[in-house]
N, C-alpha and C. Protein backbone atom coordinates (compact mmCIF):
# COMPACT_ATOMS: atom_id res chain seq x y z
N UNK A 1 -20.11 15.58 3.87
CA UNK A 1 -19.68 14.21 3.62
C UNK A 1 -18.31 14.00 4.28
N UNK A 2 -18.34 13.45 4.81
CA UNK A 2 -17.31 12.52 6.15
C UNK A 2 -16.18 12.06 4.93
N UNK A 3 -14.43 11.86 5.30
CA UNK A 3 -13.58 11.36 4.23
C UNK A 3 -13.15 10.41 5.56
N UNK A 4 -13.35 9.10 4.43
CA UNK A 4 -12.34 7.90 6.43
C UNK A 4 -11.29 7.38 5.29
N UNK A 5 -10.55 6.50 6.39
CA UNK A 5 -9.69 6.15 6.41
C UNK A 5 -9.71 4.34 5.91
N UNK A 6 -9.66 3.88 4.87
CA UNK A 6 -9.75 2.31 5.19
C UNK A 6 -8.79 1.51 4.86
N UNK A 7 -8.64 0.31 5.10
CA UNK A 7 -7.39 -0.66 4.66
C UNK A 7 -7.87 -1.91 3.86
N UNK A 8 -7.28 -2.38 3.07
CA UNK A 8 -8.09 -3.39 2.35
C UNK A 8 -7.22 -4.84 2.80
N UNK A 9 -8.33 -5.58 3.44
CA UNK A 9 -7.86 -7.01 3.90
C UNK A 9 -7.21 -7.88 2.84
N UNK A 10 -7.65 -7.48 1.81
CA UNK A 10 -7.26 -8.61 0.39
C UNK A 10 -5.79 -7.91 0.20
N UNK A 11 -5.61 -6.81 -0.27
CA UNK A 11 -4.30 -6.78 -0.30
C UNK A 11 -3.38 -5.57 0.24
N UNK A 12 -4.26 -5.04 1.36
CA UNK A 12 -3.73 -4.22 2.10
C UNK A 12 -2.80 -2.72 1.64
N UNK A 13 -3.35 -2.57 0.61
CA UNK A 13 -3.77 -1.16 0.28
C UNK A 13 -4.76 -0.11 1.34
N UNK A 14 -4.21 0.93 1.62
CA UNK A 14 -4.72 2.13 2.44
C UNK A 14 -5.28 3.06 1.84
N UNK A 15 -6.08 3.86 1.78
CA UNK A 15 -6.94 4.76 0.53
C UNK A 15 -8.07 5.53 1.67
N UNK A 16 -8.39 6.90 1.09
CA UNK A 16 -9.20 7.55 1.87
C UNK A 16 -10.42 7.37 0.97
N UNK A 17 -11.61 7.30 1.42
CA UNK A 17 -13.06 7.86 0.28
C UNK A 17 -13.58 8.86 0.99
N UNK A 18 -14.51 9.38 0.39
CA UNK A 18 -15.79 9.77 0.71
C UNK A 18 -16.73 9.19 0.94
N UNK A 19 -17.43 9.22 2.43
CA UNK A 19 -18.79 8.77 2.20
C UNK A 19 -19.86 9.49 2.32
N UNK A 20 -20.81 8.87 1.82
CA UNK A 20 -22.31 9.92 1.73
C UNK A 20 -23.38 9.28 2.89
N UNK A 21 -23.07 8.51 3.03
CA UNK A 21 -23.83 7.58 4.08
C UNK A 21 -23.46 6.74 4.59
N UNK A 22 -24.14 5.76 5.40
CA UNK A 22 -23.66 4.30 6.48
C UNK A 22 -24.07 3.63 5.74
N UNK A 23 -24.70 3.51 4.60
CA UNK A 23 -25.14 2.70 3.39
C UNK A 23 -24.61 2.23 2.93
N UNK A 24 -23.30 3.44 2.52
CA UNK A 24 -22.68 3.56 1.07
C UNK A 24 -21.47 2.02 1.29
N UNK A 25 -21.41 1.75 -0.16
CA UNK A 25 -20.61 0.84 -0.62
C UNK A 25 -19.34 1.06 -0.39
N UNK A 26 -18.25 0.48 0.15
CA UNK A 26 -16.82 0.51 -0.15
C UNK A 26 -16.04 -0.05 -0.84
N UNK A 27 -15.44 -0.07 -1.88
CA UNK A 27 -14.35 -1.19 -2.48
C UNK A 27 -12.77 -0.33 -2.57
N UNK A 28 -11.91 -1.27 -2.53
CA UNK A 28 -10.72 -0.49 -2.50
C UNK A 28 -10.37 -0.57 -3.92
N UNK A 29 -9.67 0.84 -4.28
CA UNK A 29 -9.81 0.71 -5.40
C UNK A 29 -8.82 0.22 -6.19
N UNK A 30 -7.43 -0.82 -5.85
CA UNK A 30 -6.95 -0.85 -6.35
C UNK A 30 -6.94 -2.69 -6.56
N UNK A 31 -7.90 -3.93 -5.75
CA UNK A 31 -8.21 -4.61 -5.99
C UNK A 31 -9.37 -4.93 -6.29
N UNK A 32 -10.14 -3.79 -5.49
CA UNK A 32 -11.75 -3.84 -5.96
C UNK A 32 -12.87 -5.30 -5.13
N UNK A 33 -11.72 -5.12 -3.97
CA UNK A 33 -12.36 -6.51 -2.63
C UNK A 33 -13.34 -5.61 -2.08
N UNK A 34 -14.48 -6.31 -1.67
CA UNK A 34 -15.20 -5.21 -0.69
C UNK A 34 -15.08 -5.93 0.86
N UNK A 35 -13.89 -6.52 1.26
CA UNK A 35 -13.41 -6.76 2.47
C UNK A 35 -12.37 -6.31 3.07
N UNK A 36 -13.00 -4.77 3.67
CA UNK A 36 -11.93 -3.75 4.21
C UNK A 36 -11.75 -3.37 5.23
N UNK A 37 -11.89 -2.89 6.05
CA UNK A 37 -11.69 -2.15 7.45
C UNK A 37 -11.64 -0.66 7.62
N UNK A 38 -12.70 -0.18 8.23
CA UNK A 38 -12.16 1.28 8.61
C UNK A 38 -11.01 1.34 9.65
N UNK A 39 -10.52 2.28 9.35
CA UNK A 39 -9.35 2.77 10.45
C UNK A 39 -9.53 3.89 11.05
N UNK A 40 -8.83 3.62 12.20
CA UNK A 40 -9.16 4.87 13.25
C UNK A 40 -8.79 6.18 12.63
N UNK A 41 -9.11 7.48 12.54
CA UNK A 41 -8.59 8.62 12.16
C UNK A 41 -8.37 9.23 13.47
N UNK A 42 -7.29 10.41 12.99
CA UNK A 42 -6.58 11.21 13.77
C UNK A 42 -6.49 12.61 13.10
N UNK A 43 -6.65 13.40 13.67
CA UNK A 43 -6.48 14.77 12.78
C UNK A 43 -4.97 15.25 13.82
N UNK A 44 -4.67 16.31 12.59
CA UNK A 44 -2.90 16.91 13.07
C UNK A 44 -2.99 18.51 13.95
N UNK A 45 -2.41 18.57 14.36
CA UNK A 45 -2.34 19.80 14.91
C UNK A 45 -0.57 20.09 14.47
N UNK A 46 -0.08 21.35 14.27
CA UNK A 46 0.70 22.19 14.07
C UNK A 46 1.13 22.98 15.22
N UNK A 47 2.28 22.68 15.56
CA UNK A 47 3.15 23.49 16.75
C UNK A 47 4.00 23.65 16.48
N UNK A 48 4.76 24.90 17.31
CA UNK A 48 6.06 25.37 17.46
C UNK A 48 6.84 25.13 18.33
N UNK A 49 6.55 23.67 19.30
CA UNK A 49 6.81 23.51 19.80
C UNK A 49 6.71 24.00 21.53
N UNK A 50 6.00 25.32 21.41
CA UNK A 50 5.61 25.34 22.95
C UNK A 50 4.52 24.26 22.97
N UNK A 51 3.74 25.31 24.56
CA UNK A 51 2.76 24.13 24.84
C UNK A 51 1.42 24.77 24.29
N UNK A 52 0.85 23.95 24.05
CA UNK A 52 -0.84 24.01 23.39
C UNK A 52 -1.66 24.07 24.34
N UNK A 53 -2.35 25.44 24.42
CA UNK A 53 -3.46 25.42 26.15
C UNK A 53 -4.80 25.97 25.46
N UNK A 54 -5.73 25.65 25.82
CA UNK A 54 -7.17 26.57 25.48
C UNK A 54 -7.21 27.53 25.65
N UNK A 55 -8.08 28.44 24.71
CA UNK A 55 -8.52 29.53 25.59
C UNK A 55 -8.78 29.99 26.59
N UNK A 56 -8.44 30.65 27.44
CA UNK A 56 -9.01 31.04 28.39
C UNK A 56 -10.78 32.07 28.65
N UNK A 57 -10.75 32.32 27.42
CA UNK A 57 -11.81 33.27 27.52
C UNK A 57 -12.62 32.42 26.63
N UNK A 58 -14.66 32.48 26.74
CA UNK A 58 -15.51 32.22 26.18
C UNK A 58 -15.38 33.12 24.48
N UNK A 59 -16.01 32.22 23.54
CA UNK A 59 -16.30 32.37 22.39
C UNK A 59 -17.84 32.53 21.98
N UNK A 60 -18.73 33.17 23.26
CA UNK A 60 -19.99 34.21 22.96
C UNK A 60 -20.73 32.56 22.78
N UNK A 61 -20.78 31.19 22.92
CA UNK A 61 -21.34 29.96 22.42
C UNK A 61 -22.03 29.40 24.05
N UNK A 62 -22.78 28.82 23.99
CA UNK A 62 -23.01 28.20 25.32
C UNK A 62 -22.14 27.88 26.59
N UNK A 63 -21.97 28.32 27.35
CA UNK A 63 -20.91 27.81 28.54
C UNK A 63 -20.04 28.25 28.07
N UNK A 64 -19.78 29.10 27.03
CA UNK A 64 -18.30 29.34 26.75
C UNK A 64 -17.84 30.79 27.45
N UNK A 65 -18.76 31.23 28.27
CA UNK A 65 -18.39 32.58 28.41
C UNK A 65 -19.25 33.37 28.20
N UNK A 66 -20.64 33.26 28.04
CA UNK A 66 -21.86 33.58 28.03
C UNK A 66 -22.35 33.75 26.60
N UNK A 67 -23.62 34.11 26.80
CA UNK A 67 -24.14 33.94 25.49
C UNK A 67 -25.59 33.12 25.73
N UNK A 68 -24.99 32.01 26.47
CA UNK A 68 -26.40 31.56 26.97
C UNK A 68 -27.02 31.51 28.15
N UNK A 69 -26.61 32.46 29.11
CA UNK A 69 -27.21 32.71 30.47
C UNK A 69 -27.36 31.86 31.43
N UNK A 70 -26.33 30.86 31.29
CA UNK A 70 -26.18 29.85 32.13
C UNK A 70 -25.29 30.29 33.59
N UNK A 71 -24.48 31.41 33.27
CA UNK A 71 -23.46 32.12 33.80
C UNK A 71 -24.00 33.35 34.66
């Protein structure tokens, strides 16, 4: 189950849920409008300030460096 991000148009309160589906109901919960908005998410990364590079070497997964004999 997916956690987003939404904003509530009525009184603009920000709040994360859970959802279980594209079904599922939203209300914010602190006016209880169901006229909200998802918001874009962003996940964080943690540095020390150098620079952040990929691996260089495969992780045994498809194309990653074998594993699937594409190579």
């Amino acid at each position: 189950m997916p956690i987003y991000e939404y904003r509530c148009r009525g009184c603009g309160h920000d709040f994360e849920k859970y959802v279980h589906g594209p079904a599922s109901k939203v209300a914010c919960p602190t006016c209880q409008s169901g006229d909200i908005t998802r918001k874009l998410s962003v996940f964080g990364l943690r540095s020390d300030g150098g620079v952040m590079t990929a691996p260089t070497t495969g992780g045994g997964g498809c194309c990653g460096g074998g594993g699937c004999g594409c190579h």
